[in-house]
C-alpha atoms as a PDB file:
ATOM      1  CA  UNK A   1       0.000   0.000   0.000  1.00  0.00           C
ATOM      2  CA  UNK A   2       1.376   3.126  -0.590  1.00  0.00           C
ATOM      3  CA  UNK A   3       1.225   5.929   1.822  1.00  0.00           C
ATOM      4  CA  UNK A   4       1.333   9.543   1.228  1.00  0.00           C
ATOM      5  CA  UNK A   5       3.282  11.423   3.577  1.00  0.00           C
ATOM      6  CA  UNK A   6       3.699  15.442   4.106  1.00  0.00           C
ATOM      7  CA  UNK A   7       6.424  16.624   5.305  1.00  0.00           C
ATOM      8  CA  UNK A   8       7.299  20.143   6.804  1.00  0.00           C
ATOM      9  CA  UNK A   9      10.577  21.537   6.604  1.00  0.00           C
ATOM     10  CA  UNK A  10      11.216  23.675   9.857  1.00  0.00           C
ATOM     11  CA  UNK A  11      14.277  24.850   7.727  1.00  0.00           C
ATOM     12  CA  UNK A  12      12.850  26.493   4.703  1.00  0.00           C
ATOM     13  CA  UNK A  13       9.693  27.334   6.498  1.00  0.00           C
ATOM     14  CA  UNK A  14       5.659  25.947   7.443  1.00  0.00           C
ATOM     15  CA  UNK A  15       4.340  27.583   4.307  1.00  0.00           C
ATOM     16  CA  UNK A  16       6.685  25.154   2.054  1.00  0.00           C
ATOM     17  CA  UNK A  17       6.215  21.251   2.678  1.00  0.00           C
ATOM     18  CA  UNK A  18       6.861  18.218   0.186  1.00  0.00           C
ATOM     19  CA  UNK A  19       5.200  15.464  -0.504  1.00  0.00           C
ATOM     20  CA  UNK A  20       7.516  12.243   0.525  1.00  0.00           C
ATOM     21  CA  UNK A  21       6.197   8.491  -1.394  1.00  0.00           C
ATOM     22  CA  UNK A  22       6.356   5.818   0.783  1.00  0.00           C
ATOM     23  CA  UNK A  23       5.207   2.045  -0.176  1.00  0.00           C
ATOM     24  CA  UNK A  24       4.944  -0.385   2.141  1.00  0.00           C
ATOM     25  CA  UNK A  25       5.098  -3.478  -0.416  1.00  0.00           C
ATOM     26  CA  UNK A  26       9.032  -3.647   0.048  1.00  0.00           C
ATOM     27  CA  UNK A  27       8.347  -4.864   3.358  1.00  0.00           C
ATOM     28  CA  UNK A  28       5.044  -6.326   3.450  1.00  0.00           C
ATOM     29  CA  UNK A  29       6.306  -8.440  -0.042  1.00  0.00           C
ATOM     30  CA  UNK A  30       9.807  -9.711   1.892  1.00  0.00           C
ATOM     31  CA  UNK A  31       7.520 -10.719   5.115  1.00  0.00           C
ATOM     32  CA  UNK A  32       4.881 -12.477   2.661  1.00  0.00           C
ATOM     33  CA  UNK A  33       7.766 -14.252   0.936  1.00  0.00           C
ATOM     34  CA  UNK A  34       9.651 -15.339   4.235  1.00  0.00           C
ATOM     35  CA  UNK A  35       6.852 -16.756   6.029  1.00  0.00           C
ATOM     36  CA  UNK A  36       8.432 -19.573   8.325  1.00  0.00           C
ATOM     37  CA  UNK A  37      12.783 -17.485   7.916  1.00  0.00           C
ATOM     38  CA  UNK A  38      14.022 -15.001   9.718  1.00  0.00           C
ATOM     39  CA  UNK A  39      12.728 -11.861   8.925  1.00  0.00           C
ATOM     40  CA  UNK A  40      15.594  -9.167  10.142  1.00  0.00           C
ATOM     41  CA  UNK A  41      16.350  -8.120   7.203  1.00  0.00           C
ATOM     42  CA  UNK A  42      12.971  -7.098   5.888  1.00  0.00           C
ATOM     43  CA  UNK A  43      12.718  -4.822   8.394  1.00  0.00           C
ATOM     44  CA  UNK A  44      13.994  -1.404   7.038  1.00  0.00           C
ATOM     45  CA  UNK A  45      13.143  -2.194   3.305  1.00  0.00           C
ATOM     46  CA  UNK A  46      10.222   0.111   2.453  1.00  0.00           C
ATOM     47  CA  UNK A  47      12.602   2.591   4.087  1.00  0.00           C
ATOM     48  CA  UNK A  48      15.239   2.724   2.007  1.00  0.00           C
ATOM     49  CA  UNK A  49      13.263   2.468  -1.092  1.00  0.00           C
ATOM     50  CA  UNK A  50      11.790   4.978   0.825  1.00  0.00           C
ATOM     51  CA  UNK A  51      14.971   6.782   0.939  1.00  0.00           C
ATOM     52  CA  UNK A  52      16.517   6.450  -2.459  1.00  0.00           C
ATOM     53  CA  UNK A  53      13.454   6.680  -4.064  1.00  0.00           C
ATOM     54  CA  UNK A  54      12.452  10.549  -2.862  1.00  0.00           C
ATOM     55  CA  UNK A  55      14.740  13.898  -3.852  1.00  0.00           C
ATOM     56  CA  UNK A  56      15.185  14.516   0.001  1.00  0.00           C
ATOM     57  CA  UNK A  57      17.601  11.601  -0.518  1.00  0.00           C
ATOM     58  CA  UNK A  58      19.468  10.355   3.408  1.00  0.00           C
ATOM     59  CA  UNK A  59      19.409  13.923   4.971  1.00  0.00           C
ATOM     60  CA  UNK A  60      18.416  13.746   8.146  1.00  0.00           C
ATOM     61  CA  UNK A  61      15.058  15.138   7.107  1.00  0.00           C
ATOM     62  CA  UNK A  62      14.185  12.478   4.897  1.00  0.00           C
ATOM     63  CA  UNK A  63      15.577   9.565   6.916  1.00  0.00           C
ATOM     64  CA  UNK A  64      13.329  10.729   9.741  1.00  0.00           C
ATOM     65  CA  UNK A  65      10.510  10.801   7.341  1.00  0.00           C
ATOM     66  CA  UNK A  66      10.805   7.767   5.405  1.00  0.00           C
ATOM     67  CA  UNK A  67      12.350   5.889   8.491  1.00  0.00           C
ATOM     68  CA  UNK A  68       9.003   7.145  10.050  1.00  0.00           C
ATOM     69  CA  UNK A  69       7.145   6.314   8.072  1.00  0.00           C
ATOM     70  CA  UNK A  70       8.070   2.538   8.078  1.00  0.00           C
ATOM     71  CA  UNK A  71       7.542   2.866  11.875  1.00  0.00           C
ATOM     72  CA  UNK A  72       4.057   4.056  11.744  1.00  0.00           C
ATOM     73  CA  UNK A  73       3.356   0.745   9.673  1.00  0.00           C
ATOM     74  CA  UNK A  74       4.921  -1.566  12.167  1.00  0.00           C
ATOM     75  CA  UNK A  75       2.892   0.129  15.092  1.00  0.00           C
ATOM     76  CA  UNK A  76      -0.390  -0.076  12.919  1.00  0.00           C
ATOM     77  CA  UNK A  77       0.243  -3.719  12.449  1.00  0.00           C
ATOM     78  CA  UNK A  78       2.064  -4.014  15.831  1.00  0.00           C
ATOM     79  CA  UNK A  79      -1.914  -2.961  17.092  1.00  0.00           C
ATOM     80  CA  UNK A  80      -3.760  -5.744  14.709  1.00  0.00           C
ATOM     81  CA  UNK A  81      -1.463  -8.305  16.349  1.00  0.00           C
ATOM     82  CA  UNK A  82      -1.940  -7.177  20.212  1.00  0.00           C
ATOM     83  CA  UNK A  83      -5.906  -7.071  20.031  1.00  0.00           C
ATOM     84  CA  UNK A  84      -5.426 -10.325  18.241  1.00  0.00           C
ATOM     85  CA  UNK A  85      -3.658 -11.506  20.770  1.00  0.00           C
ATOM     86  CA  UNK A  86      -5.665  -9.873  23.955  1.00  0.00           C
ATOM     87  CA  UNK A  87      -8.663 -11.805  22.696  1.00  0.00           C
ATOM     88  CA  UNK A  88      -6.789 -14.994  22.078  1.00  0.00           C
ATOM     89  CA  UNK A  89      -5.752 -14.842  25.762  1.00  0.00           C
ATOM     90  CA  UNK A  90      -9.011 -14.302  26.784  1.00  0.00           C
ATOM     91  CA  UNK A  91     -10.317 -17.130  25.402  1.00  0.00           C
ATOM     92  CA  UNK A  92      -7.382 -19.401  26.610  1.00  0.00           C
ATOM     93  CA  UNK A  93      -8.130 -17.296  30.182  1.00  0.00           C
ATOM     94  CA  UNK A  94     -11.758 -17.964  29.882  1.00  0.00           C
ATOM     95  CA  UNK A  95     -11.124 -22.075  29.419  1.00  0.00           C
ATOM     96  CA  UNK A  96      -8.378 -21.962  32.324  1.00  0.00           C
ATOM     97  CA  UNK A  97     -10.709 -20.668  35.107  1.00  0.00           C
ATOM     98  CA  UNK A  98      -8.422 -19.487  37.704  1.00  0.00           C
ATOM     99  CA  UNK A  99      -6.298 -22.288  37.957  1.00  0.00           C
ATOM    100  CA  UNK A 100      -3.443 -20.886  35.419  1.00  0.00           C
ATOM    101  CA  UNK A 101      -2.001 -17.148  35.860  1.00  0.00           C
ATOM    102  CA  UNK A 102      -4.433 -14.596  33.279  1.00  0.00           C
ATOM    103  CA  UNK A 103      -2.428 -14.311  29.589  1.00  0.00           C
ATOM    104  CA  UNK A 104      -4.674 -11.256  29.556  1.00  0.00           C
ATOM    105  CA  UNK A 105      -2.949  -9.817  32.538  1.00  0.00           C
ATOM    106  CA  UNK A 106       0.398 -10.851  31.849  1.00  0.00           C
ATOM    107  CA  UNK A 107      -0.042  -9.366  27.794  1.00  0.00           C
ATOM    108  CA  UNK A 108      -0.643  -6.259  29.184  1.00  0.00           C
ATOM    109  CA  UNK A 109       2.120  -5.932  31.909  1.00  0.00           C
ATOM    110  CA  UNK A 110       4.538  -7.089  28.975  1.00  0.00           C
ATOM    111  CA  UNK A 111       3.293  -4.672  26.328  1.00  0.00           C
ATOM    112  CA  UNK A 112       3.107  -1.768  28.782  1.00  0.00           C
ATOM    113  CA  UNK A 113       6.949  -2.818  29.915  1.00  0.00           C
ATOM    114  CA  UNK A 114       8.108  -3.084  26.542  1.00  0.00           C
ATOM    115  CA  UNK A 115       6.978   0.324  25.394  1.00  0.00           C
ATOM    116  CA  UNK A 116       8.888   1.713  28.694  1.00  0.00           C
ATOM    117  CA  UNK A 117      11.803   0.100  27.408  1.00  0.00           C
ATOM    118  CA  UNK A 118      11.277   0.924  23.924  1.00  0.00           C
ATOM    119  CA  UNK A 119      10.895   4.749  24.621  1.00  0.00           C
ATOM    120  CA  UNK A 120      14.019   4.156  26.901  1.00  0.00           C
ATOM    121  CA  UNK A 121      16.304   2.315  24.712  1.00  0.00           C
ATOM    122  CA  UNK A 122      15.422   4.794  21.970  1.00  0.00           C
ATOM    123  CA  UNK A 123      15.758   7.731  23.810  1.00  0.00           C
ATOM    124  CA  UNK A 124      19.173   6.544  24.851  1.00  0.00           C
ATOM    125  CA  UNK A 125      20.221   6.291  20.816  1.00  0.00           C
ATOM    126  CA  UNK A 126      19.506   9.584  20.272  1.00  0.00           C
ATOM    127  CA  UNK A 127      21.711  10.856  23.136  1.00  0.00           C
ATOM    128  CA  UNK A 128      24.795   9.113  21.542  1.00  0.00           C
ATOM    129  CA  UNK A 129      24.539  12.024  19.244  1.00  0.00           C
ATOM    130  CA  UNK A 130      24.806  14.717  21.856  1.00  0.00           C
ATOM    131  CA  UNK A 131      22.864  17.697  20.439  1.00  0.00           C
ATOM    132  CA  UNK A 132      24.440  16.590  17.043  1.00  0.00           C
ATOM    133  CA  UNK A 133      21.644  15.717  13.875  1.00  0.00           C
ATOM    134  CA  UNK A 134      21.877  12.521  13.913  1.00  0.00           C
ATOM    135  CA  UNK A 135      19.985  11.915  16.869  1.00  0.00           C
ATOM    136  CA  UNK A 136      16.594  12.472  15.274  1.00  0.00           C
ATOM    137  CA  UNK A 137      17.492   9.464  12.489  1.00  0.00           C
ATOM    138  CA  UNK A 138      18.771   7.472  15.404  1.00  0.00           C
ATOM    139  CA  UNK A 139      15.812   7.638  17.665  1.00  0.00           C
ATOM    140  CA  UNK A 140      13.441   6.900  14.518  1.00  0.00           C
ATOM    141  CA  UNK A 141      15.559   4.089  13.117  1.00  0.00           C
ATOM    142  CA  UNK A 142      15.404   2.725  16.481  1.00  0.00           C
ATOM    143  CA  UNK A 143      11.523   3.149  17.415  1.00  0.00           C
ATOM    144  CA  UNK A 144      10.878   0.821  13.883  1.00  0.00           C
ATOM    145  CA  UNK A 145      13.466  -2.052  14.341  1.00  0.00           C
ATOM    146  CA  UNK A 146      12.061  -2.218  18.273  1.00  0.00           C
ATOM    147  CA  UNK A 147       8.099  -1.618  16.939  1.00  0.00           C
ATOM    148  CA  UNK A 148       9.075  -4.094  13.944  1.00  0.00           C
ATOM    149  CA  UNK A 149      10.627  -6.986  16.293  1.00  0.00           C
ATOM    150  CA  UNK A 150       7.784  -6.906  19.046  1.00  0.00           C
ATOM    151  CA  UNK A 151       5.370  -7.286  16.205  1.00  0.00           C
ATOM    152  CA  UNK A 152       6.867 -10.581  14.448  1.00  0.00           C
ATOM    153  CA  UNK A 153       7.135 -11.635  18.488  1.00  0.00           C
ATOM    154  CA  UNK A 154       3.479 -11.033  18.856  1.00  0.00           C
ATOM    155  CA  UNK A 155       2.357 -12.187  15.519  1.00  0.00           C
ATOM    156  CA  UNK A 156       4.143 -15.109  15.994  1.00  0.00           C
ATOM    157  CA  UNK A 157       2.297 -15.945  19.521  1.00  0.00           C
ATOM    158  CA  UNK A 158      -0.999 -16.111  17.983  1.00  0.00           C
ATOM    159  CA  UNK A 159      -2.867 -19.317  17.065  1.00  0.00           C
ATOM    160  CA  UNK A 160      -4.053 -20.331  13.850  1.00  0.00           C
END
């Protein structure tokens, strides 16, 4: 699918903004293609096609952007997975009774832990750069590997 993304330079000024293509199908196509592998390295695709495919090129503007971009994606399908998932262990909670700890309760504790670290850990990349530009592409690029591996963990807890 592809996605239409505006972006606002701060640089050159609110009333100018361009109009950034990114497509999804790098990504989506490698995961589709990979079913039972390991997917690492489709994570990032639609980014760099992203990337190479738009005039801003890898300035930190456009890495934040496409990089972004490929983030949003994961979280979107990050969210189909964990409501997926939330029912699932209800169901298996509902069949347990009482007599096995709540998959319910102990989804939620992990996903609410894991963004905690996720903001942490990411927050922590983008201090490596000191107040340096980088920092922005480092955060981003680490918010969609993190978003991207707790979704395959997710998607790959849930029944058939």
């Amino acid at each position: 699918m592809k996605y239409l993304v505006l972006a606002i330079f701060l640089i050159a000024g609110p009333s100018q903004a361009q109009e950034l293509q990114f497509d999804d199908t790098y990504t989506d196509d490698c995961l589709f293609e990979h079913v039972m592998g390991d997917f690492d390295h489709c994570i990032g695709l639609s980014a760099e096609h992203c990337l190479e495919h738009n005039d801003l090129g890898y300035s930190t503007a456009g890495q934040v952007m496409c990089y972004g971009a490929e983030a949003e994606w994961w979280d979107a399908r990050l969210n189909v997975a964990y409501k997926a998932l939330m029912a699932q262990s209800s169901r298996i909670d509902s069949e347990n009774g009482e007599s096995a700890p709540s998959q319910v309760a102990a989804l939620r504790n992990m996903q609410r832990a894991w963004i905690l670290f996720r903001d942490s850990k990411c927050d922590f990349e983008r201090s490596q750069w000191g107040g340096g530009t980088g920092g922005g592409p480092a955060q981003v690029v680490c918010l969609m590997w993190a978003t991207a591996e707790q979704t395959l963990f997710l998607e790959g807890r849930l029944s058939n």
